[in-house]
Protein backbone atom coordinates (compact mmCIF):
# COMPACT_ATOMS: atom_id res chain seq x y z
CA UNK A 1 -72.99 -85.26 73.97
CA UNK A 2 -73.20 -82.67 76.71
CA UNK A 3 -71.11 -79.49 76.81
CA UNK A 4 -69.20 -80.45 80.43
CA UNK A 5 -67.73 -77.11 80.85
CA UNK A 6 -69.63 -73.94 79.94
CA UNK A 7 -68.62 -70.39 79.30
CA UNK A 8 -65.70 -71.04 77.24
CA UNK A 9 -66.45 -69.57 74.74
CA UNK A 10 -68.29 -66.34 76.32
CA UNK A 11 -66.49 -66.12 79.61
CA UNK A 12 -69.20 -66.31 81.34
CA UNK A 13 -69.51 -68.57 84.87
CA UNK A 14 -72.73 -70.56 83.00
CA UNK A 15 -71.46 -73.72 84.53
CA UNK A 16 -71.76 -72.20 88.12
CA UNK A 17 -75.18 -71.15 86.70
CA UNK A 18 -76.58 -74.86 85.04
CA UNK A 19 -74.98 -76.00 88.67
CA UNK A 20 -76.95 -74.00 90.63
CA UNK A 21 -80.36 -74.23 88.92
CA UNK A 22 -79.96 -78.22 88.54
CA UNK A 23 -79.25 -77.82 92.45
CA UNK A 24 -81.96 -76.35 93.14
CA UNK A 25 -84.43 -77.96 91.45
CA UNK A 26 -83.11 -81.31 93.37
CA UNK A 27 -83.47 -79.93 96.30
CA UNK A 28 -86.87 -79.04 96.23
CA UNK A 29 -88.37 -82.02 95.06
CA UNK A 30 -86.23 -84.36 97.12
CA UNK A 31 -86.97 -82.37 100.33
CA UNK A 32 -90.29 -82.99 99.48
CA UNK A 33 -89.68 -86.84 98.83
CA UNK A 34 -87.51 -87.56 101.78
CA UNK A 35 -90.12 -85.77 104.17
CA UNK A 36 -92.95 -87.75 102.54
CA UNK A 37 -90.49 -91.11 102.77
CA UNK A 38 -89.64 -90.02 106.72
CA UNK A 39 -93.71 -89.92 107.65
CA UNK A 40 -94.61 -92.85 105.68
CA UNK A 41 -91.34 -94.67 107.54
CA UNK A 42 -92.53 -93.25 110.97
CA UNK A 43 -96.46 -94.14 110.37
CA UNK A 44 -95.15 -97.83 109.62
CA UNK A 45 -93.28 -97.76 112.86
CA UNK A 46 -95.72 -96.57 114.40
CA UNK A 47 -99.02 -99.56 113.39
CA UNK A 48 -96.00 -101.66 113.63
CA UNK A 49 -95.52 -101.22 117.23
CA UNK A 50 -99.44 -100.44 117.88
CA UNK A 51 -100.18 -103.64 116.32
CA UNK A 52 -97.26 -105.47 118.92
CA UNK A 53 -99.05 -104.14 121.67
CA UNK A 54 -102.34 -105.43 120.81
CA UNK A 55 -101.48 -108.49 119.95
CA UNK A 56 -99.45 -108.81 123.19
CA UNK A 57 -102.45 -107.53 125.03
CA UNK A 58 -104.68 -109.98 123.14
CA UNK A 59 -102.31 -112.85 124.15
CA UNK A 60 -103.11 -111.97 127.94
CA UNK A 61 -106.64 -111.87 127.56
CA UNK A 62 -106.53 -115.46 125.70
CA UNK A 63 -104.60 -116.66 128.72
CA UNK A 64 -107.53 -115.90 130.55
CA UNK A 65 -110.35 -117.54 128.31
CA UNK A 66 -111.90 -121.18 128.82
CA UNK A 67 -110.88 -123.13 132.05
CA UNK A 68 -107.11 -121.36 131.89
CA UNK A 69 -108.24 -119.71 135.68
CA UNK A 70 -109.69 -122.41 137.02
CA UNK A 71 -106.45 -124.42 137.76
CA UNK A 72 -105.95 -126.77 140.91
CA UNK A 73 -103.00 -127.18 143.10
CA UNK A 74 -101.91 -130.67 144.04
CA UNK A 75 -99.89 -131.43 147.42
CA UNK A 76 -99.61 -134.76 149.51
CA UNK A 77 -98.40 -135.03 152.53
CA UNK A 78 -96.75 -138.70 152.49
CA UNK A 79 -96.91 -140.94 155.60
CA UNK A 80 -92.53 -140.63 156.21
CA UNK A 81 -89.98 -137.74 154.94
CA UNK A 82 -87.78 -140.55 153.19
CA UNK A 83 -90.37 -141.76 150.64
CA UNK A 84 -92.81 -141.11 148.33
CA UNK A 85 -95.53 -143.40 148.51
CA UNK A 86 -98.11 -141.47 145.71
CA UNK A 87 -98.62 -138.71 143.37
CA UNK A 88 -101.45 -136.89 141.96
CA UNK A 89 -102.62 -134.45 139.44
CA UNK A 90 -106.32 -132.47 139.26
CA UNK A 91 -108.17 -130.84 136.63
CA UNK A 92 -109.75 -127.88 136.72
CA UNK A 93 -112.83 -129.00 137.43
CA UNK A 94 -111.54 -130.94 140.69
CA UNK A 95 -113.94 -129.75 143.80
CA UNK A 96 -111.33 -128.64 146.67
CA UNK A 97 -110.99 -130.83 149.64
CA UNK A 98 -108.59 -132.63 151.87
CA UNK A 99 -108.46 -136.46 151.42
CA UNK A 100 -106.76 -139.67 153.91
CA UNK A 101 -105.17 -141.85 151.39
CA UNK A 102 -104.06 -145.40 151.87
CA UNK A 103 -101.94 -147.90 149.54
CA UNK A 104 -103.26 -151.22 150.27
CA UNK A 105 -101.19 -152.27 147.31
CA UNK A 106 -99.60 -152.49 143.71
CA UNK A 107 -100.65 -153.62 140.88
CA UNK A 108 -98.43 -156.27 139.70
CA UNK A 109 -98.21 -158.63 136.46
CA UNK A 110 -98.08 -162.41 136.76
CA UNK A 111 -95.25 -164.25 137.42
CA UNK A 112 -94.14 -168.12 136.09
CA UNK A 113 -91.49 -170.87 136.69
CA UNK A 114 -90.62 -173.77 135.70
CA UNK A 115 -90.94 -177.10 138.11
CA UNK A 116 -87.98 -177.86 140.62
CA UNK A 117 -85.31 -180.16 138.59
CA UNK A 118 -86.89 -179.51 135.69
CA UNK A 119 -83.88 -178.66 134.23
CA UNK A 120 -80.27 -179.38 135.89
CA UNK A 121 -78.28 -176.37 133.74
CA UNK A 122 -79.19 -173.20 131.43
CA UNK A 123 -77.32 -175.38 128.68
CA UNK A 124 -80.31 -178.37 129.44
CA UNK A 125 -81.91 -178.81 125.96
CA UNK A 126 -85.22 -177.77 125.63
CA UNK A 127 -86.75 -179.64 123.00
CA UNK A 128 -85.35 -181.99 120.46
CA UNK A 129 -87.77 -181.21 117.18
CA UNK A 130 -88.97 -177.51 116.38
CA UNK A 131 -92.60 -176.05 117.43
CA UNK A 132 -93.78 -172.60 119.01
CA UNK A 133 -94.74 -171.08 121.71
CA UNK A 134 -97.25 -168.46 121.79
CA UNK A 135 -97.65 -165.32 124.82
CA UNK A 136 -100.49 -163.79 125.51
CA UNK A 137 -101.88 -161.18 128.08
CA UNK A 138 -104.87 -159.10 128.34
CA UNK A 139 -104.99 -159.33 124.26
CA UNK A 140 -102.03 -159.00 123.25
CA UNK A 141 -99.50 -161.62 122.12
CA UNK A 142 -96.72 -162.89 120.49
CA UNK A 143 -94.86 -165.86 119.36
CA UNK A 144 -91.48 -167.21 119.50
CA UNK A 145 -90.30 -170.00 117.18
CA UNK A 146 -88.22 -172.86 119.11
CA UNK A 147 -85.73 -174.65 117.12
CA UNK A 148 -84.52 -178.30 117.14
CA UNK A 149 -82.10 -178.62 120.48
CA UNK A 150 -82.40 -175.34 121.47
CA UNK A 151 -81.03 -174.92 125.13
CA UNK A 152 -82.82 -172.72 128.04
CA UNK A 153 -80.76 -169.82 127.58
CA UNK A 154 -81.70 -169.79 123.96
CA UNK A 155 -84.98 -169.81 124.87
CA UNK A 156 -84.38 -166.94 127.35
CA UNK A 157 -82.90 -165.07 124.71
CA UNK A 158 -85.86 -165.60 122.43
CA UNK A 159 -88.40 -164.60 123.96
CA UNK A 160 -86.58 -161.29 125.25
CA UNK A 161 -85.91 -160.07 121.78
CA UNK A 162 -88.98 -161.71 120.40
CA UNK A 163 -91.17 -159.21 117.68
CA UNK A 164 -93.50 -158.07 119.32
CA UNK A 165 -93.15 -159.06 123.14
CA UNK A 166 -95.32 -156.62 125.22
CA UNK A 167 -93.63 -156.93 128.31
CA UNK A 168 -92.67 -160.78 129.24
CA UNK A 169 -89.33 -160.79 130.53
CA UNK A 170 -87.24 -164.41 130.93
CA UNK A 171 -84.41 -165.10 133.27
CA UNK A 172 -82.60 -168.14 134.75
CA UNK A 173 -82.01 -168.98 138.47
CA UNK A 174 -79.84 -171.48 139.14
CA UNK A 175 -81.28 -172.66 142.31
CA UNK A 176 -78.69 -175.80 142.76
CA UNK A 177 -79.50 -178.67 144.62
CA UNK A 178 -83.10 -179.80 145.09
CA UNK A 179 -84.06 -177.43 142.68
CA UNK A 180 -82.10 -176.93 139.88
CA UNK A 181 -82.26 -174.58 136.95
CA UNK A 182 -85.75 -172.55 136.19
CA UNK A 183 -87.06 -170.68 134.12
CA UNK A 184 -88.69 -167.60 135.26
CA UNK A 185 -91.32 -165.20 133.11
CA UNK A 186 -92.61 -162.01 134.39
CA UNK A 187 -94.99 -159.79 132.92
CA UNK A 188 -95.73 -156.57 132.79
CA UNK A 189 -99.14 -156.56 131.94
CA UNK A 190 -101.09 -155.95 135.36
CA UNK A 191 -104.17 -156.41 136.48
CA UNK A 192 -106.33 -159.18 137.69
CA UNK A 193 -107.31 -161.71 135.48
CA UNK A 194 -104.41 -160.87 132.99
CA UNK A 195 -102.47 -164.00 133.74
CA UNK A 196 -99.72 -164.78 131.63
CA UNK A 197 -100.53 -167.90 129.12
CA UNK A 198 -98.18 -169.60 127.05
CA UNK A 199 -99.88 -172.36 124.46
CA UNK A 200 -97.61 -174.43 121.92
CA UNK A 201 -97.83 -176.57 119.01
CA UNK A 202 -95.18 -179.34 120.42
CA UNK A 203 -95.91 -181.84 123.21
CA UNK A 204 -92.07 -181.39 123.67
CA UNK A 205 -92.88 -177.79 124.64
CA UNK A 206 -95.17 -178.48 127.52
CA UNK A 207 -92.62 -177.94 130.11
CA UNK A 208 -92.15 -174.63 129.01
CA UNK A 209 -95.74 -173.90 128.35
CA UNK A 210 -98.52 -172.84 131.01
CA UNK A 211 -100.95 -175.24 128.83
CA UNK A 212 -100.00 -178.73 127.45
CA UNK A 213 -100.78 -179.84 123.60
CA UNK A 214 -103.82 -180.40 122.71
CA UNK A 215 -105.68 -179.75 126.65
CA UNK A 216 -108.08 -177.58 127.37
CA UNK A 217 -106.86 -176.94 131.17
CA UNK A 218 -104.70 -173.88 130.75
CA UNK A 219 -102.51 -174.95 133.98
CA UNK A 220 -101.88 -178.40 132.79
CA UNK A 221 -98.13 -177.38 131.21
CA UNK A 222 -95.06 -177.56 132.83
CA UNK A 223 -94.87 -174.16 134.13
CA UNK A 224 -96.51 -173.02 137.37
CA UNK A 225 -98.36 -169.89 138.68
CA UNK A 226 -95.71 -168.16 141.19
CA UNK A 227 -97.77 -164.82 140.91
CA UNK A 228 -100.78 -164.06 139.83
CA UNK A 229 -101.58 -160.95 138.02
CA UNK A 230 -103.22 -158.78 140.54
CA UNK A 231 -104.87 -155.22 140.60
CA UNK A 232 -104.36 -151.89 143.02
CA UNK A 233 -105.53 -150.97 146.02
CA UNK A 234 -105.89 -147.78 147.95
CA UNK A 235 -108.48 -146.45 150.37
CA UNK A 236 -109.77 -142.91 150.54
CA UNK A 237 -111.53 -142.17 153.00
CA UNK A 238 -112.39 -145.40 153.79
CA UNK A 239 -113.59 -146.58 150.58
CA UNK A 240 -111.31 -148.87 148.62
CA UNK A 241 -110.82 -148.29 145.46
CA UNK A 242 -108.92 -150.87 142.86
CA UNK A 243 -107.70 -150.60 139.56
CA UNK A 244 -105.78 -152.99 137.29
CA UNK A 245 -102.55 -150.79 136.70
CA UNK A 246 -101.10 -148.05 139.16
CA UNK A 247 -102.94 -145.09 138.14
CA UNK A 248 -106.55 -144.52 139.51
CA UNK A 249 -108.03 -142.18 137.17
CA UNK A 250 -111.31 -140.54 138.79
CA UNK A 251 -111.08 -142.32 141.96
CA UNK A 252 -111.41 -138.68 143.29
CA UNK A 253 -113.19 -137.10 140.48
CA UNK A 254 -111.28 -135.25 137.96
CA UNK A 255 -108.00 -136.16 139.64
CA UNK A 256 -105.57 -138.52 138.80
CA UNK A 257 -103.46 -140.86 141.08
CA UNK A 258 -100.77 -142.97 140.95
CA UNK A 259 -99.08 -145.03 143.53
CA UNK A 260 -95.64 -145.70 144.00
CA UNK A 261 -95.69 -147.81 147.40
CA UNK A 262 -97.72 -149.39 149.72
CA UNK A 263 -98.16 -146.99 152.74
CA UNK A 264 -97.11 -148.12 156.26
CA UNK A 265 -100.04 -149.84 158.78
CA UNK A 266 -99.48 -146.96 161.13
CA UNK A 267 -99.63 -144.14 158.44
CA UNK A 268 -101.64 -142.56 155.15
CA UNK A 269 -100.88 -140.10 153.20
CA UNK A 270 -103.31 -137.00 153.11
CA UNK A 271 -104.27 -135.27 149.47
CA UNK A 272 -104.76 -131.59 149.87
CA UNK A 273 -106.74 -130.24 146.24
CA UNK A 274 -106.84 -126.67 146.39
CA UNK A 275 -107.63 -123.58 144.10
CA UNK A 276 -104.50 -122.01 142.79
CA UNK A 277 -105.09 -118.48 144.24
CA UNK A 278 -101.28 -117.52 142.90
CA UNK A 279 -101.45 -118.63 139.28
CA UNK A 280 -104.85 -116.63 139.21
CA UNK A 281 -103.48 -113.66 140.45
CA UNK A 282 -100.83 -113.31 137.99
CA UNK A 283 -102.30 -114.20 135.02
CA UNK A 284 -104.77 -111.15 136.02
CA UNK A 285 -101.71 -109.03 137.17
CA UNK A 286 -99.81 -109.78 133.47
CA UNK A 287 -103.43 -108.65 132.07
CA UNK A 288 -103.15 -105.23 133.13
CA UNK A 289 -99.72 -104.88 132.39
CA UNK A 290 -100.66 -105.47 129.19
CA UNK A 291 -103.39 -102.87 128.90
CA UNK A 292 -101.39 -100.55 131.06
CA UNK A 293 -98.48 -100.74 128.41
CA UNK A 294 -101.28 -101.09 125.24
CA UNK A 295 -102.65 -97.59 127.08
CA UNK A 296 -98.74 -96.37 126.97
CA UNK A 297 -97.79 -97.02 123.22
CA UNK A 298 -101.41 -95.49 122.31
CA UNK A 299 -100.21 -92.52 124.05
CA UNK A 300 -96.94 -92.22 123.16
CA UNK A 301 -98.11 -92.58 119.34
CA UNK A 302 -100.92 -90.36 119.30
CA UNK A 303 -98.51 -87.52 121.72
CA UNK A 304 -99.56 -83.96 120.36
CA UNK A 305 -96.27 -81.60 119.12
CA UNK A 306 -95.01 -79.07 121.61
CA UNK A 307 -94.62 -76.04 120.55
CA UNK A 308 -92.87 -73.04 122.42
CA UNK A 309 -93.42 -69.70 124.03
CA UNK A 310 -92.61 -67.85 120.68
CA UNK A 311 -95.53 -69.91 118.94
CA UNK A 312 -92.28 -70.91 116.19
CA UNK A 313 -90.19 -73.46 118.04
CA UNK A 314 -91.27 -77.17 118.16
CA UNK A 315 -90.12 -78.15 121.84
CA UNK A 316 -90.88 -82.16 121.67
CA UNK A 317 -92.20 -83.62 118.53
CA UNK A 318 -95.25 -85.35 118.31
CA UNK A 319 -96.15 -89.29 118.41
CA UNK A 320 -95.63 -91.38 115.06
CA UNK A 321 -99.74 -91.37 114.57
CA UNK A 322 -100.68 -87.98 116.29
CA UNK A 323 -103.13 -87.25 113.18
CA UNK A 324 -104.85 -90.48 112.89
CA UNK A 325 -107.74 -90.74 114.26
CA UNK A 326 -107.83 -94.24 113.94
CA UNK A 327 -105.89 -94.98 116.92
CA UNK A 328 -107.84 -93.71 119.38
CA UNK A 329 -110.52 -95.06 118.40
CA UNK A 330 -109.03 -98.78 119.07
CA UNK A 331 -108.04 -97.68 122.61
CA UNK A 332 -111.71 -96.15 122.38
CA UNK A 333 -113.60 -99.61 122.19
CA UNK A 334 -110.88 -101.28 124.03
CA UNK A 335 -111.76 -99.15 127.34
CA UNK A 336 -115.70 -99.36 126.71
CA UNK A 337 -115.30 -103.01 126.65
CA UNK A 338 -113.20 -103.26 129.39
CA UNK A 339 -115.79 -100.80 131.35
CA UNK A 340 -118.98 -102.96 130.47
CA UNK A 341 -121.25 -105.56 132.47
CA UNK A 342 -120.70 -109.54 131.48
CA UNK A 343 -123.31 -112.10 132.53
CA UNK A 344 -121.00 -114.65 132.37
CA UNK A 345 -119.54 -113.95 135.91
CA UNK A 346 -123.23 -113.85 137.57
CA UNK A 347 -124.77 -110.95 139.77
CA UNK A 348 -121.59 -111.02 142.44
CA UNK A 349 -118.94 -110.45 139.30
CA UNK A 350 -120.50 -109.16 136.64
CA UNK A 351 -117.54 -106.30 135.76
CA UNK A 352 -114.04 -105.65 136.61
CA UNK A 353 -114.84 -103.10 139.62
CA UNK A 354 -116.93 -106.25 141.58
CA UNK A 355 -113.24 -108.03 141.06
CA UNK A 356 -111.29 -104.78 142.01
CA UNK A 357 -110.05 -103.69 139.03
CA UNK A 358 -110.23 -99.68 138.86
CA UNK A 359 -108.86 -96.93 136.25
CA UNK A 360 -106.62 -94.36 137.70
CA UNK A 361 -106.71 -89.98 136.66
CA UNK A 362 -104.59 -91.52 133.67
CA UNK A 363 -106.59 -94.56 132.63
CA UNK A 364 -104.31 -97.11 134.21
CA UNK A 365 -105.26 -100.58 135.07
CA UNK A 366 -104.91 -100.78 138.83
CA UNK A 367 -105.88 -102.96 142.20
CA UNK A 368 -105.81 -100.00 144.60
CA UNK A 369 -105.57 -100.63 148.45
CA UNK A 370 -107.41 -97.17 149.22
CA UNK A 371 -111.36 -96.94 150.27
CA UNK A 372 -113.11 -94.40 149.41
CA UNK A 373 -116.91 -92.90 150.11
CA UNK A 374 -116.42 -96.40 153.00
CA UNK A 375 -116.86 -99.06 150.17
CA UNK A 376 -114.16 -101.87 150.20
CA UNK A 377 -110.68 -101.32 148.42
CA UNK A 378 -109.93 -102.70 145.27
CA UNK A 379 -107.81 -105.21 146.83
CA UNK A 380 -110.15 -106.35 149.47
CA UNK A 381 -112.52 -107.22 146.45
CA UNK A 382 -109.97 -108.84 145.06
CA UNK A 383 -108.96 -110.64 147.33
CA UNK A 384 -112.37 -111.75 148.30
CA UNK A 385 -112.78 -112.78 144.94
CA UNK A 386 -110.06 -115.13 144.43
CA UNK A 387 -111.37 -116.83 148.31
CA UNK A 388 -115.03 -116.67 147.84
CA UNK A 389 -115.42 -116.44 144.22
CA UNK A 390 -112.64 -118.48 142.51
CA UNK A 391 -114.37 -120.18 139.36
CA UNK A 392 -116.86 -117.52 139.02
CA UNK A 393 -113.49 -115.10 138.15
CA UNK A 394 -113.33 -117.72 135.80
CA UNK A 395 -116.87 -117.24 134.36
CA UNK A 396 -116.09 -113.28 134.18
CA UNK A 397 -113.52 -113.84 131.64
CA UNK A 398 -113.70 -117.21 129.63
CA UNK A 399 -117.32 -117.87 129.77
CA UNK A 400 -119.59 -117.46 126.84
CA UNK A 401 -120.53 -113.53 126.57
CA UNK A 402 -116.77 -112.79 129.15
CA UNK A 403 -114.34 -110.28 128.72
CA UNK A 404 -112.09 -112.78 126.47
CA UNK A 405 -114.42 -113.16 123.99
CA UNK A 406 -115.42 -109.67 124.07
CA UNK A 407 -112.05 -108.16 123.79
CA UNK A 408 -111.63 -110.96 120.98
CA UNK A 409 -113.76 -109.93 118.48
CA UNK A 410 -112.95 -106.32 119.42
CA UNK A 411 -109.16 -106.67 118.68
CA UNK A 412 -109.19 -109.02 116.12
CA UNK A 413 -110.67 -106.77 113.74
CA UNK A 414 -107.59 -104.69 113.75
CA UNK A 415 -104.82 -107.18 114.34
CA UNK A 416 -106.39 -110.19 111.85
CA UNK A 417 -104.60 -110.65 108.53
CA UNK A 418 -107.12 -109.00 106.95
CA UNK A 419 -107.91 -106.33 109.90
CA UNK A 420 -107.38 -102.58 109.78
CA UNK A 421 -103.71 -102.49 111.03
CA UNK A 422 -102.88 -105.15 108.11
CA UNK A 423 -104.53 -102.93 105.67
CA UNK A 424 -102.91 -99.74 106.98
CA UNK A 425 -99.27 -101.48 106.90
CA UNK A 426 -100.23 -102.25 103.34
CA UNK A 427 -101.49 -99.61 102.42
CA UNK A 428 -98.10 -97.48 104.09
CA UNK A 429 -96.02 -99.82 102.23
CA UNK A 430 -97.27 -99.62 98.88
CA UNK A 431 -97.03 -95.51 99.38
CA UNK A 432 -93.59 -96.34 100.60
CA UNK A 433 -92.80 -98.36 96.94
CA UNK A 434 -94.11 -95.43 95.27
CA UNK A 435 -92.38 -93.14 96.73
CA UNK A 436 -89.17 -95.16 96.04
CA UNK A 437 -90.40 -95.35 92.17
CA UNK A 438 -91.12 -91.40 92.01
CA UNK A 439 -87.48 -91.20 93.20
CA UNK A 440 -85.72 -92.72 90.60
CA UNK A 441 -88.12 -91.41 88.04
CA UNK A 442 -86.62 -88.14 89.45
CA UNK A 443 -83.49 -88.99 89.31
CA UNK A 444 -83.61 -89.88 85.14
CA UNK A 445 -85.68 -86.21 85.03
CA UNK A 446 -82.59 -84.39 86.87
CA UNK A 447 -81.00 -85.99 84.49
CA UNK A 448 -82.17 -85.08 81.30
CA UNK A 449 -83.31 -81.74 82.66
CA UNK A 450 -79.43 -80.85 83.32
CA UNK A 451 -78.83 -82.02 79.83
CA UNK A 452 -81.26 -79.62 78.37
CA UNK A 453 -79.71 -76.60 80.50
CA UNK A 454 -76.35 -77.77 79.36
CA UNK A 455 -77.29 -77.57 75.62
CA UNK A 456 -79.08 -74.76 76.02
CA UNK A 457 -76.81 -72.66 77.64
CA UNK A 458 -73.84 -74.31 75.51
CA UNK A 459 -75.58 -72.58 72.44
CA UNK A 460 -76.22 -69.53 74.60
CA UNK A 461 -71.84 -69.72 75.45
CA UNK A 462 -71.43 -70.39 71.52
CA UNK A 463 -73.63 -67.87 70.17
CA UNK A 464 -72.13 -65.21 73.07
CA UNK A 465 -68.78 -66.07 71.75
CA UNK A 466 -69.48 -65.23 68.11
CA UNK A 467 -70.67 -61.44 69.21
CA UNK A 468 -67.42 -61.21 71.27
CA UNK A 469 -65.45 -62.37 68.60
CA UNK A 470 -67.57 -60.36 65.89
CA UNK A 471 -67.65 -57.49 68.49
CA UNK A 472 -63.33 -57.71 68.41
CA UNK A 473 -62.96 -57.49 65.02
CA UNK A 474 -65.54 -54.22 64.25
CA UNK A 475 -63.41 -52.54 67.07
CA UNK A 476 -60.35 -53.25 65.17
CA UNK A 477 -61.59 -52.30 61.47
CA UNK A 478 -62.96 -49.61 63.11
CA UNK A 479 -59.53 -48.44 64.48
CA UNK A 480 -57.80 -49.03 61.84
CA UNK A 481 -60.02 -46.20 59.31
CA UNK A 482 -58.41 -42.84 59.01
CA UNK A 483 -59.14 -40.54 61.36
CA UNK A 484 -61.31 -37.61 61.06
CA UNK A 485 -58.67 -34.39 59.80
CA UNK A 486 -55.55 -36.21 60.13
């Protein structure tokens, strides 16, 4: 067991003294493993935010590959201010141009009733033995099973919850007099030539069918043709154009319509498709922010140390990853990218410059409004670009051999899960774990190595007490002899 308080037995301050050394041999080894644990801490920081600014960069540049700047703007100017009569939707492939749109009419599903006085009430029985009754529209069908005495409203209800009804909806109208009760299906299914049919397997059903038992006339049953199923039309340009719901896909090519009413006689709508000049523009303008603030984090990170006047005093410490050369060497091939020739956007935009894109004295990303040697600005290009060049920005970027695809493979070795950064930020961690396993490895040394001191000091106390007390007792044997001529 170790000695807890030493010099006891010697009087000397040897506690002070094991104190002191054990202090100071803490000290210097866990300076040394706090500064190594303080780099390794500001290095991961440091990829860690590198890494968040090229992948935020990267995400810009992916907003700008395939068809992502080619989009099209939609607006229709309907025929009154109350109403809208049709919408519409392009692609990016949509050619630009104004179009004179008008709604002829909807598309509508068929529509049957009953005969007048075929019934007198909604309680009138429909048929007296069971049988079904089978729907069917444009393919699809369904059947409902009819049940000894069951009245027209049982019927109605039927069919309206029937498994599997596509769209066949039953009502009563109790016309009165003259009339008397129908039945009334619509359906949804439009289109022409998607007539409602209803077929059955009773005789007793034919009143409620569109085709008796057993004929081959599919009008011959006891319901009649109100409405027939009937397809849309709108003119553009004056061309008709039909189509059997109310959505014209491709009537305009690559654009999609769909009609909500028929327009007045007196006036169409008019379909404006243009390019969208805005979204463009800043999806190009969040693309240099990007790089601008990539090209500020690289700086920051890679900042040299400021020293003083007196060559001793650090004035501003240096960036997280000032000594690794690594760093610069992303921003390196970022900027030589960024500064080459792409095919992809032809002989008129073949590099950023031709779409007005210039680096500033500090490397900055920037669309400058000043002429120089009497060349256009930056923002004239660009702005002739976006009028006179629209898809072919496109090209520049998401086109095979572009800037996206470029910057891509350029960045993606570093920010992949198995790029450079990933391997650094391993590599930083596993220093990190080592450094927290040479700590406590020093902590069981201190330990044992102040135990050591302790017993070695403790015999030092012990043996220093025995001379003391063997020291105390020659000094009094010694005084008590006789003295010399007394």
């Amino acid at each position: 067991m170790a000695i807890r308080s030493l010099g006891a037995a010697s009087g000397l301050d040897l506690e002070s003294l094991v104190t002191q050394l054990v202090t100071v041999e803490r000290n210097s080894k866990v300076s040394r493993l706090d500064t190594t644990k303080k780099d390794l801490d500001s290095s991961l920081s440091g990829f860690g935010k590198l890494k968040s600014a090229l992948t935020k960069f990267k995400d810009t540049v992916t907003a700008l590959g395939d068809d992502k700047l080619r989009a099209r703007t939609t607006s229709i100017k309907q025929p009154t201010d109350t109403k809208t009569y049709l919408e519409a939707k392009s692609s990016s492939t949509a050619a630009p141009g104004n179009f004179d749109i008008k709604v002829k009419s909807l598309a509508t599903g068929s529509r049957i009733e009953s005969a007048n006085n075929a019934y007198s009430s909604a309680s009138a029985v429909v048929s007296t033995t069971a049988g079904k009754l089978n729907f069917e529209a444009d393919g699809k069908s369904f059947e409902v099973a009819v049940t000894a005495g069951m009245t027209l409203d049982q019927l109605r209800k039927a069919v309206n919850s029937a498994d599997g009804n596509f769209g066949v909806s039953a009502n009563i109208i109790n016309a009165g007099d003259g009339i008397g009760t129908k039945l009334v299906l619509t359906s949804s299914i439009t289109g022409q030539g998607n007539e409602l049919k209803i077929t059955n397997d009773n005789a007793e059903l034919d009143s409620v069918s569109t085709q008796a038992f057993g004929s081959t006339d599919e009008e011959s049953g006891g319901l009649n043709v109100a409405i027939q199923a009937a397809n849309a039309e709108v003119v553009i340009d004056g061309i008709s154009v039909f189509s059997k719901n109310n959505t014209f896909t491709n009537a305009i090519q690559d654009t999609e319509l769909t009609v909500l009413a028929v327009t007045p006689d007196a006036n169409n709508a008019t379909l404006s498709i243009e390019t969208d000049k805005k979204a463009a523009e800043d999806k190009i303008k969040a693309f240099m922010d990007a790089y601008n603030g990539l090209l500020n984090e690289v700086n920051s990170l890679t900042k040299n140390r400021t020293i003083g006047d007196d060559g001793k005093t650090v004035v501003a410490e240096g960036g997280a990853l000032s000594s690794d050369p690594m760093v610069r060497s992303i921003m390196s091939q970022v900027t030589r990218t960024l500064g080459s020739a792409f095919s992809s956007g032809g002989d008129d935009l073949s590099n950023l410059y031709a779409l007005g894109i210039t680096f500033n004295d500090q490397g900055r990303m920037e669309i400058s409004s000043a002429r120089s040697f009497g060349a256009d600005s930056g923002r004239e290009r660009f702005d002739n670009a976006l009028e006179n060049n629209y898809d072919k920005i496109a090209d520049l970027f998401g086109a095979e051999g572009g800037i996206t695809a470029s910057l891509d493979k350029v960045i993606s070795q570093f920010t992949d899960r198995d790029g450079l950064l990933v391997n650094k930020e391993t590599s930083l961690k596993d220093q990190l774990k080592k450094n927290s396993k040479d700590r406590e490895a020093f902590e069981r040394y201190i330990v044992s190595y102040e135990e050591t001191l302790r017993q070695r000091y403790g015999a030092l106390d012990s043996t220093l007490g025995q001379l003391q007390s063997t020291s105390s007792y020659l000094v009094q044997q010694l005084a008590n002899l006789p003295r010399y001529g007394s």
